[in-house]
PDB file of N, CA and C in Angstrom:
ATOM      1  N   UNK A   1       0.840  -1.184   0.000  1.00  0.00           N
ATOM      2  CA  UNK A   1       0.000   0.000   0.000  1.00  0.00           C
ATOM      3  C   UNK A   1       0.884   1.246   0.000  1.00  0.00           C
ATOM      4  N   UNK A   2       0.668   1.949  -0.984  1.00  0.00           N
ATOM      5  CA  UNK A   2       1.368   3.368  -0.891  1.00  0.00           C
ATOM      6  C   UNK A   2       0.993   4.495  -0.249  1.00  0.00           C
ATOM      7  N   UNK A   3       1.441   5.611   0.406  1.00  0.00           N
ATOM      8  CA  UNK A   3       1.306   6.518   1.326  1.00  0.00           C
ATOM      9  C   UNK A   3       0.069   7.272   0.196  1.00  0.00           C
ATOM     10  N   UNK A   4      -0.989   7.991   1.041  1.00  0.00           N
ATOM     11  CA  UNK A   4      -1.521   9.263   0.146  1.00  0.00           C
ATOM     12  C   UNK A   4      -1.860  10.116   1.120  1.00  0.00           C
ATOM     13  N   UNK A   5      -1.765  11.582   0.152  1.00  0.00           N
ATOM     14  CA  UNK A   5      -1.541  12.808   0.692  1.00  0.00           C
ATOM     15  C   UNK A   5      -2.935  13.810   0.859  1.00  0.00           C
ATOM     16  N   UNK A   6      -2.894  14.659   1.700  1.00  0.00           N
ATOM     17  CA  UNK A   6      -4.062  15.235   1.525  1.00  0.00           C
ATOM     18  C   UNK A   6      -3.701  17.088   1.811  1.00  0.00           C
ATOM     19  N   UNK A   7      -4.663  17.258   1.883  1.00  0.00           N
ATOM     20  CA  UNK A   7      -4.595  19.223   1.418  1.00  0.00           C
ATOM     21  C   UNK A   7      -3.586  19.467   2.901  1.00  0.00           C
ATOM     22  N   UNK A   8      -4.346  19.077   3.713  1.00  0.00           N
ATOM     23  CA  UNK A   8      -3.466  19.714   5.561  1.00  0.00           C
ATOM     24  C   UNK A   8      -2.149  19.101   4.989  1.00  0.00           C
ATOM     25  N   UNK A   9      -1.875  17.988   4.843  1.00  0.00           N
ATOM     26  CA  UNK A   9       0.009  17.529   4.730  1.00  0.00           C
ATOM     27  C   UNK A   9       0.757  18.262   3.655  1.00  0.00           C
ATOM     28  N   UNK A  10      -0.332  18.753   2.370  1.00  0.00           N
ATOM     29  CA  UNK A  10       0.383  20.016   1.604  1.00  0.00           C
ATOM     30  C   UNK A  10       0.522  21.330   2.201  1.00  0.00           C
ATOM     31  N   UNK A  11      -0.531  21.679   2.879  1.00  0.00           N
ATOM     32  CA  UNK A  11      -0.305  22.710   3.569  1.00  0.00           C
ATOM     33  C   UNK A  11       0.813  23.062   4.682  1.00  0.00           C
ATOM     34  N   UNK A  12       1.112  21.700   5.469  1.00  0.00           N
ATOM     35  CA  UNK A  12       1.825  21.581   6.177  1.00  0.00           C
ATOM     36  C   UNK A  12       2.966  21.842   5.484  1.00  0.00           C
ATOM     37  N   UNK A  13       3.782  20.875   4.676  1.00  0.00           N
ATOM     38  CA  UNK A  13       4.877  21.402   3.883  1.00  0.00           C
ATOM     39  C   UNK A  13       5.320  22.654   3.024  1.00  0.00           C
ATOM     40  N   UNK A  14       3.863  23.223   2.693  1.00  0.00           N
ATOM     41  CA  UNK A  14       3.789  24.606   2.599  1.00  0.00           C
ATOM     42  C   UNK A  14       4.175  25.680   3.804  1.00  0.00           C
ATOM     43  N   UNK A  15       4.198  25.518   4.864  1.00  0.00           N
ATOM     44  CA  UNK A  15       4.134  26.041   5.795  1.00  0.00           C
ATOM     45  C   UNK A  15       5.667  25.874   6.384  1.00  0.00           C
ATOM     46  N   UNK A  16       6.749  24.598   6.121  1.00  0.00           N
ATOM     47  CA  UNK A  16       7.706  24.843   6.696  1.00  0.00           C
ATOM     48  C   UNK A  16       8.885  25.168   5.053  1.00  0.00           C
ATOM     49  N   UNK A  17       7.985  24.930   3.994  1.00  0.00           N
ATOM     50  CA  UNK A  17       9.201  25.528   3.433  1.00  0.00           C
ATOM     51  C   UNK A  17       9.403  27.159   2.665  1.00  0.00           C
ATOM     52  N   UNK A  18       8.083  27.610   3.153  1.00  0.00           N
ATOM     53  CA  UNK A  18       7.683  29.217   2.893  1.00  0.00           C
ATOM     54  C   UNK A  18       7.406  29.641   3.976  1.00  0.00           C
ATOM     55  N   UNK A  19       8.466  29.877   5.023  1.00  0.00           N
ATOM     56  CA  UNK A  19       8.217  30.680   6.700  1.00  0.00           C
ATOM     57  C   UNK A  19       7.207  32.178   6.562  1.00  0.00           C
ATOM     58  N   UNK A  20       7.268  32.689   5.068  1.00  0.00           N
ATOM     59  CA  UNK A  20       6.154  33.629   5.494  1.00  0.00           C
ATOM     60  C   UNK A  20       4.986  33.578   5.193  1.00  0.00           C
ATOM     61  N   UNK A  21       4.028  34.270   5.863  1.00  0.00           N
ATOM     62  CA  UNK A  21       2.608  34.023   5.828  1.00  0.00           C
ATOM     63  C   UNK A  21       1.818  34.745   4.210  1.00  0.00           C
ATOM     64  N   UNK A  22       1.659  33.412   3.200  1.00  0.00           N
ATOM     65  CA  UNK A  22       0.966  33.232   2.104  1.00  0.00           C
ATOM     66  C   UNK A  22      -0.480  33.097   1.996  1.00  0.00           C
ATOM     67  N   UNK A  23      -1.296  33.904   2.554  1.00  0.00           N
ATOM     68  CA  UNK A  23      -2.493  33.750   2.947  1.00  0.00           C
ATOM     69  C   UNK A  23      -3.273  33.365   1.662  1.00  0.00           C
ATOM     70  N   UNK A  24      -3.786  31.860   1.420  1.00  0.00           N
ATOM     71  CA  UNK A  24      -4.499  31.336  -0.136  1.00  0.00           C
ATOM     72  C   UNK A  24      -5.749  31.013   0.061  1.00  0.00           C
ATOM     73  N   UNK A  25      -6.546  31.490  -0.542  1.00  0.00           N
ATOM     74  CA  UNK A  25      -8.384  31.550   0.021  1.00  0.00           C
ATOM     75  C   UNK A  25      -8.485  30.546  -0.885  1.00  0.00           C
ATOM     76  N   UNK A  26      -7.993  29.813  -2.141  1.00  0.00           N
ATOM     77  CA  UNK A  26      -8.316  29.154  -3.236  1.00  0.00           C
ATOM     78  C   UNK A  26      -7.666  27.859  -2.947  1.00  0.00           C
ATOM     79  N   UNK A  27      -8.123  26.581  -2.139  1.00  0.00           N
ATOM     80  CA  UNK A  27      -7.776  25.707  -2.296  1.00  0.00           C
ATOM     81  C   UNK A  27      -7.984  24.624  -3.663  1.00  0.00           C
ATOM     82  N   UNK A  28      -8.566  25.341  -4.521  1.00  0.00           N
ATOM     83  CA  UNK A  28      -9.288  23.948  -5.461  1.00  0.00           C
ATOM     84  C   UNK A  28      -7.628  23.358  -6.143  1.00  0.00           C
ATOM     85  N   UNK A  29      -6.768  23.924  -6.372  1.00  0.00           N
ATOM     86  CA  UNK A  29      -5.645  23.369  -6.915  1.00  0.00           C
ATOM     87  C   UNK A  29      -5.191  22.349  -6.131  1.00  0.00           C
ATOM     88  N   UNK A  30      -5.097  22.997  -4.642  1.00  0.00           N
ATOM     89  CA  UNK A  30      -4.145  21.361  -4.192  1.00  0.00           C
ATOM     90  C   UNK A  30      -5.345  20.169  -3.895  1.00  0.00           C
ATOM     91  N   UNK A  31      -6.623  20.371  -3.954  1.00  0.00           N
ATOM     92  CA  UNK A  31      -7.745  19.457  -3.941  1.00  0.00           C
ATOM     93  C   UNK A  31      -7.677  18.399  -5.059  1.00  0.00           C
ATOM     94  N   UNK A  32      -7.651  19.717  -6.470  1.00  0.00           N
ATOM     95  CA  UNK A  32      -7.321  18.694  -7.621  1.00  0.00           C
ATOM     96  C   UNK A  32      -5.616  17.425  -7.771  1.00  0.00           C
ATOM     97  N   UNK A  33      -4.980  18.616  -7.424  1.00  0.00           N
ATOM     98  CA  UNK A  33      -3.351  17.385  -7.237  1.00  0.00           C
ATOM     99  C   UNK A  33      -3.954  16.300  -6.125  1.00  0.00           C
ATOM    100  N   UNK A  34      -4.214  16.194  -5.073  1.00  0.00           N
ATOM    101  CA  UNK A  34      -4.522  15.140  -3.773  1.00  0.00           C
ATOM    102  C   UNK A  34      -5.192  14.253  -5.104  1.00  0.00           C
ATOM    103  N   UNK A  35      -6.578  14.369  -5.290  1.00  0.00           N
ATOM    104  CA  UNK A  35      -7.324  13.789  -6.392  1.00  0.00           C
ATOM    105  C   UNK A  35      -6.562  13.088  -6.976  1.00  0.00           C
ATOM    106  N   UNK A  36      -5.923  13.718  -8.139  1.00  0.00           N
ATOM    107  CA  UNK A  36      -4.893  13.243  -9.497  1.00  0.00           C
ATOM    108  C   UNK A  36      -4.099  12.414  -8.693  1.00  0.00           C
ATOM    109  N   UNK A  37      -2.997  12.776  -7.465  1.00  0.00           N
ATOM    110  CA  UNK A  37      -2.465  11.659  -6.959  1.00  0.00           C
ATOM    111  C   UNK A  37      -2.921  10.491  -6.430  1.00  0.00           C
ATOM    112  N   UNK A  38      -4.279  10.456  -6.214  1.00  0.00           N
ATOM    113  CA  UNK A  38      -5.016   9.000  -5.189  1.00  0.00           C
ATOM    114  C   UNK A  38      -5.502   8.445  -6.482  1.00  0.00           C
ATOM    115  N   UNK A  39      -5.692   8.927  -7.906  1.00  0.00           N
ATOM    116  CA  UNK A  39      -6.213   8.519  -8.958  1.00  0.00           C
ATOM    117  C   UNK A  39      -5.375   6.632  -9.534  1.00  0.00           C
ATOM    118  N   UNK A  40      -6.572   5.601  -9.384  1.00  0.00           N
ATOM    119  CA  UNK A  40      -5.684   4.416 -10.154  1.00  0.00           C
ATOM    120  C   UNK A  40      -6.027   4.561 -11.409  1.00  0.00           C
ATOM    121  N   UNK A  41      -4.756   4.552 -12.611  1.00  0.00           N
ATOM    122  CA  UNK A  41      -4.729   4.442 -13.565  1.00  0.00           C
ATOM    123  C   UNK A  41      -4.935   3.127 -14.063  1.00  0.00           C
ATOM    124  N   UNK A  42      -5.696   2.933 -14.869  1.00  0.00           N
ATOM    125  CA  UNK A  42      -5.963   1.053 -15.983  1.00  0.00           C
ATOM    126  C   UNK A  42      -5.038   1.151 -16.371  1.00  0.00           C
ATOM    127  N   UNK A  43      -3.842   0.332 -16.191  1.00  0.00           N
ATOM    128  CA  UNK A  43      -3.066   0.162 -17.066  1.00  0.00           C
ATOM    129  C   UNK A  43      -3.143  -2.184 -17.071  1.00  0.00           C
ATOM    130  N   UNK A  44      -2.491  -2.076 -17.912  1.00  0.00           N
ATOM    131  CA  UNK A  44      -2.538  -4.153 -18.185  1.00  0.00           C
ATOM    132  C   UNK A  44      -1.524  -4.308 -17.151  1.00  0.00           C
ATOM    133  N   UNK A  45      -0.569  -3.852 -17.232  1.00  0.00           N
ATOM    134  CA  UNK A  45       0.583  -4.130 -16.498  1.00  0.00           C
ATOM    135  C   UNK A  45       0.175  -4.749 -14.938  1.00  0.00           C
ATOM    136  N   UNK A  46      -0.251  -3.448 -14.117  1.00  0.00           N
ATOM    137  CA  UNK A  46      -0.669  -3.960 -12.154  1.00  0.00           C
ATOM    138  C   UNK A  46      -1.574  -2.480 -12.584  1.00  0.00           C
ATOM    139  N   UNK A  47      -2.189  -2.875 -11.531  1.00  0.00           N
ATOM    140  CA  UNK A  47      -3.191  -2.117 -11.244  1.00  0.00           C
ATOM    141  C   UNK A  47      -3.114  -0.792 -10.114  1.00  0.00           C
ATOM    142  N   UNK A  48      -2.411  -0.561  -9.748  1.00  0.00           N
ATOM    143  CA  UNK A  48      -1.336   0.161  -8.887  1.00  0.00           C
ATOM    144  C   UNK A  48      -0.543   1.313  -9.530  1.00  0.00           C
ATOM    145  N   UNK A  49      -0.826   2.519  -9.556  1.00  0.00           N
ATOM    146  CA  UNK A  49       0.456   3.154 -10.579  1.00  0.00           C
ATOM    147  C   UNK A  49       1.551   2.918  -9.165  1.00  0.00           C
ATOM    148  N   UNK A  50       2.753   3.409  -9.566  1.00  0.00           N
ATOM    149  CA  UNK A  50       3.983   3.377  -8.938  1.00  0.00           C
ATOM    150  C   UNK A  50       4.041   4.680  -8.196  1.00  0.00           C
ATOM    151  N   UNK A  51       5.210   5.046  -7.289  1.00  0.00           N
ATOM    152  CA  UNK A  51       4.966   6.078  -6.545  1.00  0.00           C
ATOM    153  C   UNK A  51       5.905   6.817  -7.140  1.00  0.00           C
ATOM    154  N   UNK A  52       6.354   6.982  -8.116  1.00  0.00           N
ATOM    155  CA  UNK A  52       6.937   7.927  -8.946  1.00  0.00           C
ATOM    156  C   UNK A  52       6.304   8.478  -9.753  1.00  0.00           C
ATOM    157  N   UNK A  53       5.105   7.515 -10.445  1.00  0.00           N
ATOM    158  CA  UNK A  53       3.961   8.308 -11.267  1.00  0.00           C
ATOM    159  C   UNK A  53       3.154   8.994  -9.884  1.00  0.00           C
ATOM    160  N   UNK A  54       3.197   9.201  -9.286  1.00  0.00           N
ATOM    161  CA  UNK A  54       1.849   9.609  -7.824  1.00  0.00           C
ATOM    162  C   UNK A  54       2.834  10.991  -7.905  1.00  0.00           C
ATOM    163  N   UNK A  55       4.122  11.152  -7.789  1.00  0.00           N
ATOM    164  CA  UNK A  55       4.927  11.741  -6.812  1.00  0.00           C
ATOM    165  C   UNK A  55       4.488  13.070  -8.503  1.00  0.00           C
ATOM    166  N   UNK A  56       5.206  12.316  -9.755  1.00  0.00           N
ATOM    167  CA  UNK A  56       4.766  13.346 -11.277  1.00  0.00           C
ATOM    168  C   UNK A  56       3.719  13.734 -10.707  1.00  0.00           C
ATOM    169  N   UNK A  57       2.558  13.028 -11.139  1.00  0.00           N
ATOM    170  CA  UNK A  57       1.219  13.490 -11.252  1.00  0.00           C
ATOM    171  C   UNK A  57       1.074  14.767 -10.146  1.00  0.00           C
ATOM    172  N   UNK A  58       1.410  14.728  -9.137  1.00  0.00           N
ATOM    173  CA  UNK A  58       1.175  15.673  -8.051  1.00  0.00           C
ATOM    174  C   UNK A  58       1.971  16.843  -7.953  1.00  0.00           C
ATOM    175  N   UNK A  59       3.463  16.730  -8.638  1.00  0.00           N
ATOM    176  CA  UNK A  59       4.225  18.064  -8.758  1.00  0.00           C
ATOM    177  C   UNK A  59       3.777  18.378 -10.364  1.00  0.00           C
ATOM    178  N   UNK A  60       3.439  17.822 -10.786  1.00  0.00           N
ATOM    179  CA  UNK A  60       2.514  18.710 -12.121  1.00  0.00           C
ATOM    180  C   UNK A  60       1.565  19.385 -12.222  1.00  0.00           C
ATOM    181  N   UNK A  61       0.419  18.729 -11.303  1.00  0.00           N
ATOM    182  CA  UNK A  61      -0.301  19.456 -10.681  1.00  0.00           C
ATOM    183  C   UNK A  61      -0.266  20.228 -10.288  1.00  0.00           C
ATOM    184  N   UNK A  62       0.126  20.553  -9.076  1.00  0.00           N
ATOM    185  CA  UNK A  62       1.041  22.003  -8.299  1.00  0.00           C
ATOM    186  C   UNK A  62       1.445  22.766  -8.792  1.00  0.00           C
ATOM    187  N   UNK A  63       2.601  22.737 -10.215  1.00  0.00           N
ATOM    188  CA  UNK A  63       3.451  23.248 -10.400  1.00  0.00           C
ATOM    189  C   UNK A  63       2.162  23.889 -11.593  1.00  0.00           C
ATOM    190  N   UNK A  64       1.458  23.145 -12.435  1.00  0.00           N
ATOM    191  CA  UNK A  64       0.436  23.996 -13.933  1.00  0.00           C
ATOM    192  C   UNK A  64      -0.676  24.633 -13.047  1.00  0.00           C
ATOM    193  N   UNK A  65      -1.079  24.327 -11.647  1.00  0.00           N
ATOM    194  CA  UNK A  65      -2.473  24.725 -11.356  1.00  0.00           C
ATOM    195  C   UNK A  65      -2.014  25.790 -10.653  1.00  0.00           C
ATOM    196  N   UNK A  66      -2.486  26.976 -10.402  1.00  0.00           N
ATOM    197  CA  UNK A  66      -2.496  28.198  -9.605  1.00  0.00           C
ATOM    198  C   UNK A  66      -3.991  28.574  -8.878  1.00  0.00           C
ATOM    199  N   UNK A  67      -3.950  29.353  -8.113  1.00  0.00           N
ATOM    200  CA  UNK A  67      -4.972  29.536  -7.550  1.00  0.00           C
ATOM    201  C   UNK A  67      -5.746  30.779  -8.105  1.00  0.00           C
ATOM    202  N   UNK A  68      -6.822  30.449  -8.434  1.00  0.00           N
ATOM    203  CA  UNK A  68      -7.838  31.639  -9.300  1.00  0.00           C
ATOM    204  C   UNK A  68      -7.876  32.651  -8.722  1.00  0.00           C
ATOM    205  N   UNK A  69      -7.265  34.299  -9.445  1.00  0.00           N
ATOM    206  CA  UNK A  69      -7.286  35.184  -9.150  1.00  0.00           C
ATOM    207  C   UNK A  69      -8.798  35.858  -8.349  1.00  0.00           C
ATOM    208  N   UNK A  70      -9.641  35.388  -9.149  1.00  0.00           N
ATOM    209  CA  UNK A  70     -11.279  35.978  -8.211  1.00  0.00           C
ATOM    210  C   UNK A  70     -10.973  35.379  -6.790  1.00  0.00           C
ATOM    211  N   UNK A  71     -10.247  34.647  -5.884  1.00  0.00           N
ATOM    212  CA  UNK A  71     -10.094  34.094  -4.813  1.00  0.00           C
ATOM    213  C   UNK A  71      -9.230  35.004  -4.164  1.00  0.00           C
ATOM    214  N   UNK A  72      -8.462  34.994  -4.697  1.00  0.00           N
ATOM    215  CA  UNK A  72      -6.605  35.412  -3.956  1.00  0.00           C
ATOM    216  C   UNK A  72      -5.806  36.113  -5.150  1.00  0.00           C
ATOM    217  N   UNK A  73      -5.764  37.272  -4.641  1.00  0.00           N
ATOM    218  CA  UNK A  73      -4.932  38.285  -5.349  1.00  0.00           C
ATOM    219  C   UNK A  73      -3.358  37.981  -5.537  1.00  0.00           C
ATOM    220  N   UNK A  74      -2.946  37.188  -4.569  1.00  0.00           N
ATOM    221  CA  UNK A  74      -1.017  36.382  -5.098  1.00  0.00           C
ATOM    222  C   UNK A  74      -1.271  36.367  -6.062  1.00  0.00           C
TER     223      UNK A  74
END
């Protein structure tokens, strides 16, 4: 069974590697990455993606999704 992540444990790591206060009213981005990462892909192979596809899928996420300006002016 592989580890999965959720919005508080992003937030959390948000929190110790940006010491200043980023105040983000727009969570739907890291909602969608958590999502995309707990997502099982069909593949023939196992039924399981690997935790290197979990680990992609989730810094891609992060990294293309931003938080909608009508929310949070950052």
């Amino acid at each position: 069974m592989s580890p999965y992540i959720d919005v508080p444990w992003l937030l959390d790591v948000q929190e110790r590697a940006v010491p200043e206060d980023l105040t983000v009213s727009d969570y739907s981005a890291l909602v969608a990455a958590v999502a995309r990462h707990k997502t099982r892909v069909p593949v023939l192979a196992e039924a399981d993606p690997d935790t290197a596809w979990k680990a992609a899928a989730l810094l891609h996420t992060v990294v293309s999704l931003s938080p909608l300006p009508f929310r949070n002016s950052l």
